[in-house]
C-alpha atoms as a PDB file:
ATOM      1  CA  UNK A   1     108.873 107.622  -1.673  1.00  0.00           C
ATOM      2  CA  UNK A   2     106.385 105.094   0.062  1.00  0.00           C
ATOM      3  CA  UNK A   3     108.720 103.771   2.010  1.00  0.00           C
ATOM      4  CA  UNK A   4     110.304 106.549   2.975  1.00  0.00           C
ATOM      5  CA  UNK A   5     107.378 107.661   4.046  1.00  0.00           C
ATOM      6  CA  UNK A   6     106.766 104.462   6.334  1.00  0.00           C
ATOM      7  CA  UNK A   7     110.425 104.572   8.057  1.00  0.00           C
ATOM      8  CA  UNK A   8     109.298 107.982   8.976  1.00  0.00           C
ATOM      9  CA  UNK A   9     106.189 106.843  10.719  1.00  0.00           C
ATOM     10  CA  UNK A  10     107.995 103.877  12.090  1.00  0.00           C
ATOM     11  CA  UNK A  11     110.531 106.518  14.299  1.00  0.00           C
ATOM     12  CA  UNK A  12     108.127 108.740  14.741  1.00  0.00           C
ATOM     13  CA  UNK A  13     106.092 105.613  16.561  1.00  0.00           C
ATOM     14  CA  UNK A  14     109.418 104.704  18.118  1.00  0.00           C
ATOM     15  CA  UNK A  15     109.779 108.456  19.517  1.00  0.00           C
ATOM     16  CA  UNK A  16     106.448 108.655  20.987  1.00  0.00           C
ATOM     17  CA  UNK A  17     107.029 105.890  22.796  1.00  0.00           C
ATOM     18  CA  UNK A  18     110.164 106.433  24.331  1.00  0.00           C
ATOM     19  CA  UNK A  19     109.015 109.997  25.185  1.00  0.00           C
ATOM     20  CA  UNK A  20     105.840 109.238  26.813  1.00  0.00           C
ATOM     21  CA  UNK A  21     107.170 108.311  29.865  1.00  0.00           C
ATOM     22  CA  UNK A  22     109.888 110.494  29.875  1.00  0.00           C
ATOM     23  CA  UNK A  23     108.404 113.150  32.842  1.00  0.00           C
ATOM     24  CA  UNK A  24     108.846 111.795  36.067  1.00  0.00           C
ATOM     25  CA  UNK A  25     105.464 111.308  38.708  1.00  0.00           C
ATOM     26  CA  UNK A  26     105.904 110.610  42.380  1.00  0.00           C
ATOM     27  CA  UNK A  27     106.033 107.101  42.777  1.00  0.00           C
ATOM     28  CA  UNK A  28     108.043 104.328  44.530  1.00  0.00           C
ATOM     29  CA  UNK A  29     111.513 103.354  43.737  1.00  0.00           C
ATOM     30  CA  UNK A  30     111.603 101.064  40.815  1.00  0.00           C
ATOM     31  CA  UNK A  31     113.715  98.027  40.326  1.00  0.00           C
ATOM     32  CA  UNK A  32     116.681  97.457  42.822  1.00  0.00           C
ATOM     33  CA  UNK A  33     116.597 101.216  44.157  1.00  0.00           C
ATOM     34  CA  UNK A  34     120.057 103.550  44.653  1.00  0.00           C
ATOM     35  CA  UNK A  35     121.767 102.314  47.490  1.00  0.00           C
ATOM     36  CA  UNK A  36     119.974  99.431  48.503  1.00  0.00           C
ATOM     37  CA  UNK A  37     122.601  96.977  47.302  1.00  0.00           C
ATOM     38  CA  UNK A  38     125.556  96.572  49.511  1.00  0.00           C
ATOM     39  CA  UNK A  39     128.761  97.992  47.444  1.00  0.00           C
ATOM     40  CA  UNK A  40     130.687  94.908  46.877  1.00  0.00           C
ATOM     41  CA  UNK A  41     126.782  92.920  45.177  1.00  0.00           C
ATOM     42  CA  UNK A  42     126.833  96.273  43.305  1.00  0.00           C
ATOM     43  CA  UNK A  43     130.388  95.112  41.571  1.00  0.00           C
ATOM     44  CA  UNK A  44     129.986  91.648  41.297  1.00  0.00           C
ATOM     45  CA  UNK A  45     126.986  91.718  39.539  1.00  0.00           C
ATOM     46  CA  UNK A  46     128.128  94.340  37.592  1.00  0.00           C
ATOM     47  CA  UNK A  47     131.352  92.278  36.347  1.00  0.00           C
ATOM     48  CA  UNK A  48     128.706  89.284  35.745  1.00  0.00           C
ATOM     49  CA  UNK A  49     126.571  91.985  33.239  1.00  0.00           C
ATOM     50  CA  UNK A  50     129.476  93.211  31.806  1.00  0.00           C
ATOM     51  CA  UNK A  51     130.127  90.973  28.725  1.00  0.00           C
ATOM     52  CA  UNK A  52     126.997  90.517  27.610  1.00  0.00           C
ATOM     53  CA  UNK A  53     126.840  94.311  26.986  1.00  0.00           C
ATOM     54  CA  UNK A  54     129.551  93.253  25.322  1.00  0.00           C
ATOM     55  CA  UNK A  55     128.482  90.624  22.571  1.00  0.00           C
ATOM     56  CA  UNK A  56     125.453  92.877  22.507  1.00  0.00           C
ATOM     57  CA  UNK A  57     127.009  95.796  21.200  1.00  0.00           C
ATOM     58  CA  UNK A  58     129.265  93.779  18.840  1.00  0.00           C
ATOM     59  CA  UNK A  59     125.989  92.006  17.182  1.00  0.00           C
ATOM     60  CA  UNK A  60     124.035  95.650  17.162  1.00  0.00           C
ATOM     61  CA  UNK A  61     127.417  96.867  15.207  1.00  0.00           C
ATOM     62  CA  UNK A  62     127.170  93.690  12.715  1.00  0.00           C
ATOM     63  CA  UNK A  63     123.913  94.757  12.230  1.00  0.00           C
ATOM     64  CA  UNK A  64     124.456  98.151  11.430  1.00  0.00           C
ATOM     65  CA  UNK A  65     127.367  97.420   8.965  1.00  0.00           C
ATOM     66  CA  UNK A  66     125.103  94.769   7.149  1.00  0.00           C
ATOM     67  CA  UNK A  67     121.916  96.809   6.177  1.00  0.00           C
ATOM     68  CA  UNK A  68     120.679  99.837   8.322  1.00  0.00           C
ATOM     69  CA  UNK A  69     116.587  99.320   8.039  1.00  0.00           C
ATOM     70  CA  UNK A  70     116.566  96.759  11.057  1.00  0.00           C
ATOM     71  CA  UNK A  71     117.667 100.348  13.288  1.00  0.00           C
ATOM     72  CA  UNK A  72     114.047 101.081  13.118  1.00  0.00           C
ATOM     73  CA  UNK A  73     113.158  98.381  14.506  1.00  0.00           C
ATOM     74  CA  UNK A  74     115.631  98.307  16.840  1.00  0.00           C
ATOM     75  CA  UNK A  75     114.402 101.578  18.328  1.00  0.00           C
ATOM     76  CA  UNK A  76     110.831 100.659  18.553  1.00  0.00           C
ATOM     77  CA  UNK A  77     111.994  97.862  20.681  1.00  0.00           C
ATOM     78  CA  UNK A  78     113.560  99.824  22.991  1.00  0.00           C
ATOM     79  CA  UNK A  79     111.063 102.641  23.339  1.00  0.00           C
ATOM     80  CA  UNK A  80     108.640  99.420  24.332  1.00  0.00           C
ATOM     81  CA  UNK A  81     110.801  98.281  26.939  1.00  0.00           C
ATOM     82  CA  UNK A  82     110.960 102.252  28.451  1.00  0.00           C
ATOM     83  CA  UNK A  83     107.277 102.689  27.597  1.00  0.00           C
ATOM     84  CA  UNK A  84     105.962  99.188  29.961  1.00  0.00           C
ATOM     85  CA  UNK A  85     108.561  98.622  32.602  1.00  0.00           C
ATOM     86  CA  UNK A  86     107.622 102.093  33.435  1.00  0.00           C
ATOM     87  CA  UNK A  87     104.226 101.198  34.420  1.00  0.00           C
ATOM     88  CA  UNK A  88     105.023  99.596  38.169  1.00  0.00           C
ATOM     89  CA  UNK A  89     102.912  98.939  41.168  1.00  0.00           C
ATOM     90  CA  UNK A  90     104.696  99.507  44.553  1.00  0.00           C
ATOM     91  CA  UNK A  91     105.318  95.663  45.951  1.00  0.00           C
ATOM     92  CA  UNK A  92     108.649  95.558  48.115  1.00  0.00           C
ATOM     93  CA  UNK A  93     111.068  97.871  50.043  1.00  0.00           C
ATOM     94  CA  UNK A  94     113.532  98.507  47.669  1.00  0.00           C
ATOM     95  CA  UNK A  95     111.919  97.351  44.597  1.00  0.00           C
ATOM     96  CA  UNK A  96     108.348  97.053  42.942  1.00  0.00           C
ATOM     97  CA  UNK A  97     106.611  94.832  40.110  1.00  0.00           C
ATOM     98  CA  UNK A  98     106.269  96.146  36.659  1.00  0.00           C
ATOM     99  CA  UNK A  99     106.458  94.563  33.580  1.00  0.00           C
ATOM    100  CA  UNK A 100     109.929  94.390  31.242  1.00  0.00           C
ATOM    101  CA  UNK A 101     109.657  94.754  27.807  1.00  0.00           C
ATOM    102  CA  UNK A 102     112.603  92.679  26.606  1.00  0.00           C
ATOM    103  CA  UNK A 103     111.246  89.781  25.536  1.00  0.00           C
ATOM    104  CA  UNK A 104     109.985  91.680  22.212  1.00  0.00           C
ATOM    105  CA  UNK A 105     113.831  92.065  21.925  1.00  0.00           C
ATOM    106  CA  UNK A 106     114.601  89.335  22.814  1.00  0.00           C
ATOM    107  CA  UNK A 107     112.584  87.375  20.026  1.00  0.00           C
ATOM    108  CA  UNK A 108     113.517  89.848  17.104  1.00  0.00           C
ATOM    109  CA  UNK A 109     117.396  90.835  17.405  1.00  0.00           C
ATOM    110  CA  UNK A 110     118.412  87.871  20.676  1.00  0.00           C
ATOM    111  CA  UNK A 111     119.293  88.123  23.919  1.00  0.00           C
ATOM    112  CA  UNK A 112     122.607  89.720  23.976  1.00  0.00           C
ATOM    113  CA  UNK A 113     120.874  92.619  22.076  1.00  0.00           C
ATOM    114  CA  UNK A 114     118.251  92.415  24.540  1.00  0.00           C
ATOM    115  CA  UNK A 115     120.689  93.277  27.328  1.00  0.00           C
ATOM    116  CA  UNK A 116     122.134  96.411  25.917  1.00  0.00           C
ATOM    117  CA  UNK A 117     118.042  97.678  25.159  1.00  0.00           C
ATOM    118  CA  UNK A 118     117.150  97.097  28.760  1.00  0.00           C
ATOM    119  CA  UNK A 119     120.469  98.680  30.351  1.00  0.00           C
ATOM    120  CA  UNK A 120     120.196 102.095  28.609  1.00  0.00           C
ATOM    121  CA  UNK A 121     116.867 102.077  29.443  1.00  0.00           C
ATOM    122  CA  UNK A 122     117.634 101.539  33.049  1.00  0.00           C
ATOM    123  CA  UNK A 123     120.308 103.794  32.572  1.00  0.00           C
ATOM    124  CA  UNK A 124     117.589 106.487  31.408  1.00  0.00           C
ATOM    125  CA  UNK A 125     115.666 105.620  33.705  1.00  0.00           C
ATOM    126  CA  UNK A 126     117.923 106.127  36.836  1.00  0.00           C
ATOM    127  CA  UNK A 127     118.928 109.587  35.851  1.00  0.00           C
ATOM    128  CA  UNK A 128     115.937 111.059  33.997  1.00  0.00           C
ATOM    129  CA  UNK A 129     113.401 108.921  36.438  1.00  0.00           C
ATOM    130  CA  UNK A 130     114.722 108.298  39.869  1.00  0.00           C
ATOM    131  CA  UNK A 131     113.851 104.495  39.285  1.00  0.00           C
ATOM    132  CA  UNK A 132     116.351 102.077  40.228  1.00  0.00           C
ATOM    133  CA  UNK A 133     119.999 103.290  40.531  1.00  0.00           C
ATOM    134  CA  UNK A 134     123.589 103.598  38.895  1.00  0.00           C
ATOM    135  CA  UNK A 135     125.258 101.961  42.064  1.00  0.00           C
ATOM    136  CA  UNK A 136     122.752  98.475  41.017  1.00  0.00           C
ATOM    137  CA  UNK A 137     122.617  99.126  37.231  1.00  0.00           C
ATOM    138  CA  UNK A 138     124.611  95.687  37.401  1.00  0.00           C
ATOM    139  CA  UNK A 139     121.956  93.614  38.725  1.00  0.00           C
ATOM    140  CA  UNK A 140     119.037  95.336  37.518  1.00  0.00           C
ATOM    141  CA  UNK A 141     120.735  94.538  34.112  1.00  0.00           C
ATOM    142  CA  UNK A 142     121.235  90.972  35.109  1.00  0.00           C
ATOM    143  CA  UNK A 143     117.715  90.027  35.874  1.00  0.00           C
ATOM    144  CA  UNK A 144     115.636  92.282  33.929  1.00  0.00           C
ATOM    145  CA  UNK A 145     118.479  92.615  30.744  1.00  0.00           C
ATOM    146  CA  UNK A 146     120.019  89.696  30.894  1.00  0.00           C
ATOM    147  CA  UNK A 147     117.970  86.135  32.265  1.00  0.00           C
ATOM    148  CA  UNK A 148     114.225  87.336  31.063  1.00  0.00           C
ATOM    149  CA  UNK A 149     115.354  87.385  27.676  1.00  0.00           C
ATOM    150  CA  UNK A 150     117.869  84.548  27.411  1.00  0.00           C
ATOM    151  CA  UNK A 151     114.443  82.215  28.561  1.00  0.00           C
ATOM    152  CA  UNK A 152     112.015  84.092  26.396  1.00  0.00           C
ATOM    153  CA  UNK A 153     114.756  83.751  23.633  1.00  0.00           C
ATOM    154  CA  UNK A 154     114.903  79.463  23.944  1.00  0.00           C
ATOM    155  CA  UNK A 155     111.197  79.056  25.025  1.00  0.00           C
ATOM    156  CA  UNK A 156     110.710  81.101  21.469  1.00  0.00           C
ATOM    157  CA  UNK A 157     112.764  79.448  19.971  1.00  0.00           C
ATOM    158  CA  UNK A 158     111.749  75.689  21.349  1.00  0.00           C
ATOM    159  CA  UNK A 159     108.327  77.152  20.501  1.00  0.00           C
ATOM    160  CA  UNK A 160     109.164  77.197  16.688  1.00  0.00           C
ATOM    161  CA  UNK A 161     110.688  74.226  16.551  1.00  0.00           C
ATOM    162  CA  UNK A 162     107.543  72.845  17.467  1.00  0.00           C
ATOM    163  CA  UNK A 163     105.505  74.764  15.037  1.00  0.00           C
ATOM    164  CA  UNK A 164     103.735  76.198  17.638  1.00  0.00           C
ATOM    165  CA  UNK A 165     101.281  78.695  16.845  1.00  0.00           C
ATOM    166  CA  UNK A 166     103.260  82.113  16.639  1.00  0.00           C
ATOM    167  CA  UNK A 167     101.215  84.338  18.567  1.00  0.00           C
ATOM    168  CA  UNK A 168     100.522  81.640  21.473  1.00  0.00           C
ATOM    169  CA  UNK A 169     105.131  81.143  21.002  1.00  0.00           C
ATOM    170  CA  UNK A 170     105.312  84.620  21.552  1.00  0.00           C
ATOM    171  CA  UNK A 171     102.735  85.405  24.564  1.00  0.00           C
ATOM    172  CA  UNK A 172     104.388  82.239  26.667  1.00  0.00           C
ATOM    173  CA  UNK A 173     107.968  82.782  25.992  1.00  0.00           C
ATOM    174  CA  UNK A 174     107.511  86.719  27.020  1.00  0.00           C
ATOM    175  CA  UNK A 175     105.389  86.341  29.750  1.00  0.00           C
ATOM    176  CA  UNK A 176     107.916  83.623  31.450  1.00  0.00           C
ATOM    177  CA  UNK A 177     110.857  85.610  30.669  1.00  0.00           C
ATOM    178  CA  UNK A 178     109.184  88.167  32.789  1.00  0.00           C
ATOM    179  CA  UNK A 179     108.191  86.028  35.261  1.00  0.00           C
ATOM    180  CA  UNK A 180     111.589  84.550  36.020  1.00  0.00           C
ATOM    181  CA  UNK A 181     113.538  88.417  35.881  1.00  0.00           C
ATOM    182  CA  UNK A 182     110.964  88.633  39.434  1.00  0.00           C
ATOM    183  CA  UNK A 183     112.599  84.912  40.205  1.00  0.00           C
ATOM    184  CA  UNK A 184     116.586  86.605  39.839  1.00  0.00           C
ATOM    185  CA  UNK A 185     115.521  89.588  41.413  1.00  0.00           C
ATOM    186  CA  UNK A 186     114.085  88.053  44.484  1.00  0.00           C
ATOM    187  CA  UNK A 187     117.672  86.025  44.872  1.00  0.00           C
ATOM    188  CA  UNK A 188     119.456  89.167  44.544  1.00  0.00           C
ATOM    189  CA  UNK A 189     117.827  90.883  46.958  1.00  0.00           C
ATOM    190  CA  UNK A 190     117.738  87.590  49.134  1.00  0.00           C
ATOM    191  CA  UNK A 191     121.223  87.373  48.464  1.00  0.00           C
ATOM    192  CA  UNK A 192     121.734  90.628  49.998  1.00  0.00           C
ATOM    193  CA  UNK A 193     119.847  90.280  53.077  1.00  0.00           C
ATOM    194  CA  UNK A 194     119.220  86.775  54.168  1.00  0.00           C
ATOM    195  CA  UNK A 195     117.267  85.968  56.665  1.00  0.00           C
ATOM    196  CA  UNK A 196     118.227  85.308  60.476  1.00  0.00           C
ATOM    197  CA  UNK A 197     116.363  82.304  60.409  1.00  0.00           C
ATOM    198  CA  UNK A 198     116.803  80.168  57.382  1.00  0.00           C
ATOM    199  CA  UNK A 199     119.011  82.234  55.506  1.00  0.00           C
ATOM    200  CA  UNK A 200     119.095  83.171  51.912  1.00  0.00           C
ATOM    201  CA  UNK A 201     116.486  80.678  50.355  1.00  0.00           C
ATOM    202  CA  UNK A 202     114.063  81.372  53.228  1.00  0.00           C
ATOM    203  CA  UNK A 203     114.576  85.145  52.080  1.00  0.00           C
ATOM    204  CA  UNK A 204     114.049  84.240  48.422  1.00  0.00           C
ATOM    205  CA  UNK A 205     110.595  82.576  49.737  1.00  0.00           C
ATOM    206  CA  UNK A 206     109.398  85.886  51.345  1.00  0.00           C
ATOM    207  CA  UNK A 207     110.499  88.070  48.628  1.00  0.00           C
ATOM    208  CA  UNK A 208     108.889  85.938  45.765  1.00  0.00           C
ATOM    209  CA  UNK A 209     105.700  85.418  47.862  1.00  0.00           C
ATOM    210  CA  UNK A 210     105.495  89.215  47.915  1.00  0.00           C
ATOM    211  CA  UNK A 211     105.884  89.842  44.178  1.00  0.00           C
ATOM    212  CA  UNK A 212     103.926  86.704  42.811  1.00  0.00           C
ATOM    213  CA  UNK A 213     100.295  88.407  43.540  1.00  0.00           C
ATOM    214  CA  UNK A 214     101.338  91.475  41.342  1.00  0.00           C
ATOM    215  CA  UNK A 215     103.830  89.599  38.940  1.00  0.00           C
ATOM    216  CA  UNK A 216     101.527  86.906  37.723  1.00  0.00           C
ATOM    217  CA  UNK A 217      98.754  89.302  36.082  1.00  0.00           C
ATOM    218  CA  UNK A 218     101.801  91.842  34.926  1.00  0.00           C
ATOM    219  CA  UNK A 219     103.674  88.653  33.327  1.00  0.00           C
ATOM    220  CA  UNK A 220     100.064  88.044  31.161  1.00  0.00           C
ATOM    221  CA  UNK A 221      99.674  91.407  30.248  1.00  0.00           C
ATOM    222  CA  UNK A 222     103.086  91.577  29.079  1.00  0.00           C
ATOM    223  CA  UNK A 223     102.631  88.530  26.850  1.00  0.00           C
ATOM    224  CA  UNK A 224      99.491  90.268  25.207  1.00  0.00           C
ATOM    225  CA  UNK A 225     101.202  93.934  24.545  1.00  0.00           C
ATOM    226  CA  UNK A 226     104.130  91.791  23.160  1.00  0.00           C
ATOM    227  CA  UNK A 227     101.624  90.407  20.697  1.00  0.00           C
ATOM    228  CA  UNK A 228     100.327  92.851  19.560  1.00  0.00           C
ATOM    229  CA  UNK A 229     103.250  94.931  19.086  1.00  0.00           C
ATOM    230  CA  UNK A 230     104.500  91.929  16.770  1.00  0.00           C
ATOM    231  CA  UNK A 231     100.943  91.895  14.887  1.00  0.00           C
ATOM    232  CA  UNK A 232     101.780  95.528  13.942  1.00  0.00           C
ATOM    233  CA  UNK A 233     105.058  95.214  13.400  1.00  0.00           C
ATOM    234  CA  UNK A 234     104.043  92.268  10.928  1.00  0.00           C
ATOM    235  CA  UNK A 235     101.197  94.441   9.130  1.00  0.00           C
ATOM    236  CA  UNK A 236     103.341  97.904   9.010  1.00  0.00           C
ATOM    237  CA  UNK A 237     107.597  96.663   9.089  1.00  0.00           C
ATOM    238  CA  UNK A 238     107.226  93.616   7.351  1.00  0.00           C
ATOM    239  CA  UNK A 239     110.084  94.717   5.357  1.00  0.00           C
ATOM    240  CA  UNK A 240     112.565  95.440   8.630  1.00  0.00           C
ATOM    241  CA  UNK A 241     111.194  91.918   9.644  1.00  0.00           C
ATOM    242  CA  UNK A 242     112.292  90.415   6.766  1.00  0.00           C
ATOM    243  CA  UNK A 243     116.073  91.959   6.968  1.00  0.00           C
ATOM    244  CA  UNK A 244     116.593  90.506  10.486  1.00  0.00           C
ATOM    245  CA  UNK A 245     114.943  87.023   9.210  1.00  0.00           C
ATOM    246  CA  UNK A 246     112.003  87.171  11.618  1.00  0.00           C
ATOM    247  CA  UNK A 247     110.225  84.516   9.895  1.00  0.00           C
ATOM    248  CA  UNK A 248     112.889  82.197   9.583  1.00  0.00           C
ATOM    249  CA  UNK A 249     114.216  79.828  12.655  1.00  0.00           C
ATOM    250  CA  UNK A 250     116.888  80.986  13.883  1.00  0.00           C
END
């Protein structure tokens, strides 16, 4: 009955969170906007995404099949990455800085898990929000889905290895995965309109110059909401932690 109880709290939690962003404010576009991608970037980066959604949805299934308490967790993860990448401050035409929320992903259930979290929330988030765009779901998924947490995944993961402290692990490896989804983004929009003089990496230069003043302090806050999510989790779901082997290496 106790734990029962708890589950219930847990979703409730996971609900809130998802839901309190869920009315949309006047704002600037967020991530690559609708339409700002030229169609045949759109595609490829799309096809790139692709099977990762893939081997994501495959492990989720595993999952499922194996033991259903992780599913709580699962959606708490999610509703974080909805909740904090919908906090953004306007940076560049066509995109702005906010923080991602997959690296908590990321370091519970992997990367490829990771990358289906962060596309239906983009998904979500281009038809509920007006942020970002179904024509660049592709490479929003790519850099914020699919590169943050495959680094904050191996610099976790490295981090444990080492026996380093597990709240310092987690607060570098999320904070750099967020930091380099700015670093892909930049090249995709680079990519997409190089410059006249000096071409793409000159681009890449203007566009990451731009972001880094707002990124940096996002990417540090990020770190610090991921680790304190994962001190909760740890004092209320230590059970759901303990089905997807959180305190083992992995």
């Amino acid at each position: 009955m106790r734990e029962a109880k708890r589950e219930k709290r847990l979703l409730t939690l996971a609900w809130v969170l998802a839901l309190f962003f869920v009315f949309p404010r006047t704002a600037a576009a967020m991530h690559i906007m609708e339409g700002y991608l030229p169609f045949a970037h759109c595609v490829a980066w799309g096809v790139i995404s692709l099977p990762f959604l893939i081997i994501g949805v495959n492990n989720i299934q595993r999952m499922v099949r194996r033991n259903k308490r992780p599913l709580i967790l699962l959606a708490m993860s999610g509703a974080f990455i909805f909740v904090i990448s919908s906090l953004k401050i306007p940076s560049v035409t066509g995109s702005c800085s906010h923080m991602t929320g997959t690296g908590l992903a990321a370091i519970l259930f992997g990367p490829a898990t990771a990358c289906v979290l962060a596309a239906v929330v983009l998904i979500f988030q281009a038809i509920m929000l007006a942020h970002g765009g179904l024509t660049t779901l592709g490479a929003n998924t790519f850099s914020m889905g699919i590169i943050g947490p495959i680094l904050t995944w191996l610099l976790y993961r490295l981090g444990k290895s080492l026996n380093l402290n597990r709240k310092a692990n987690i607060f570098i490896a999320a904070g750099l995965g967020d930091l380099l989804t700015y670093c892909v983004t930049s090249i995709q929009l680079a990519v997409a309109y190089p410059s006249e003089t000096g071409g793409v990496m000159a681009s890449a230069v203007k566009f990451l110059g731009v972001f880094a003043p707002t990124q940096f302090p996002l990417a540090v806050v990020e770190g610090i909401f991921t680790v304190l999510i994962v001190i909760g989790m740890e004092s209320f779901a230590k059970p759901e932690l303990d089905e997807i082997a959180f305190w083992e290496a992995k």
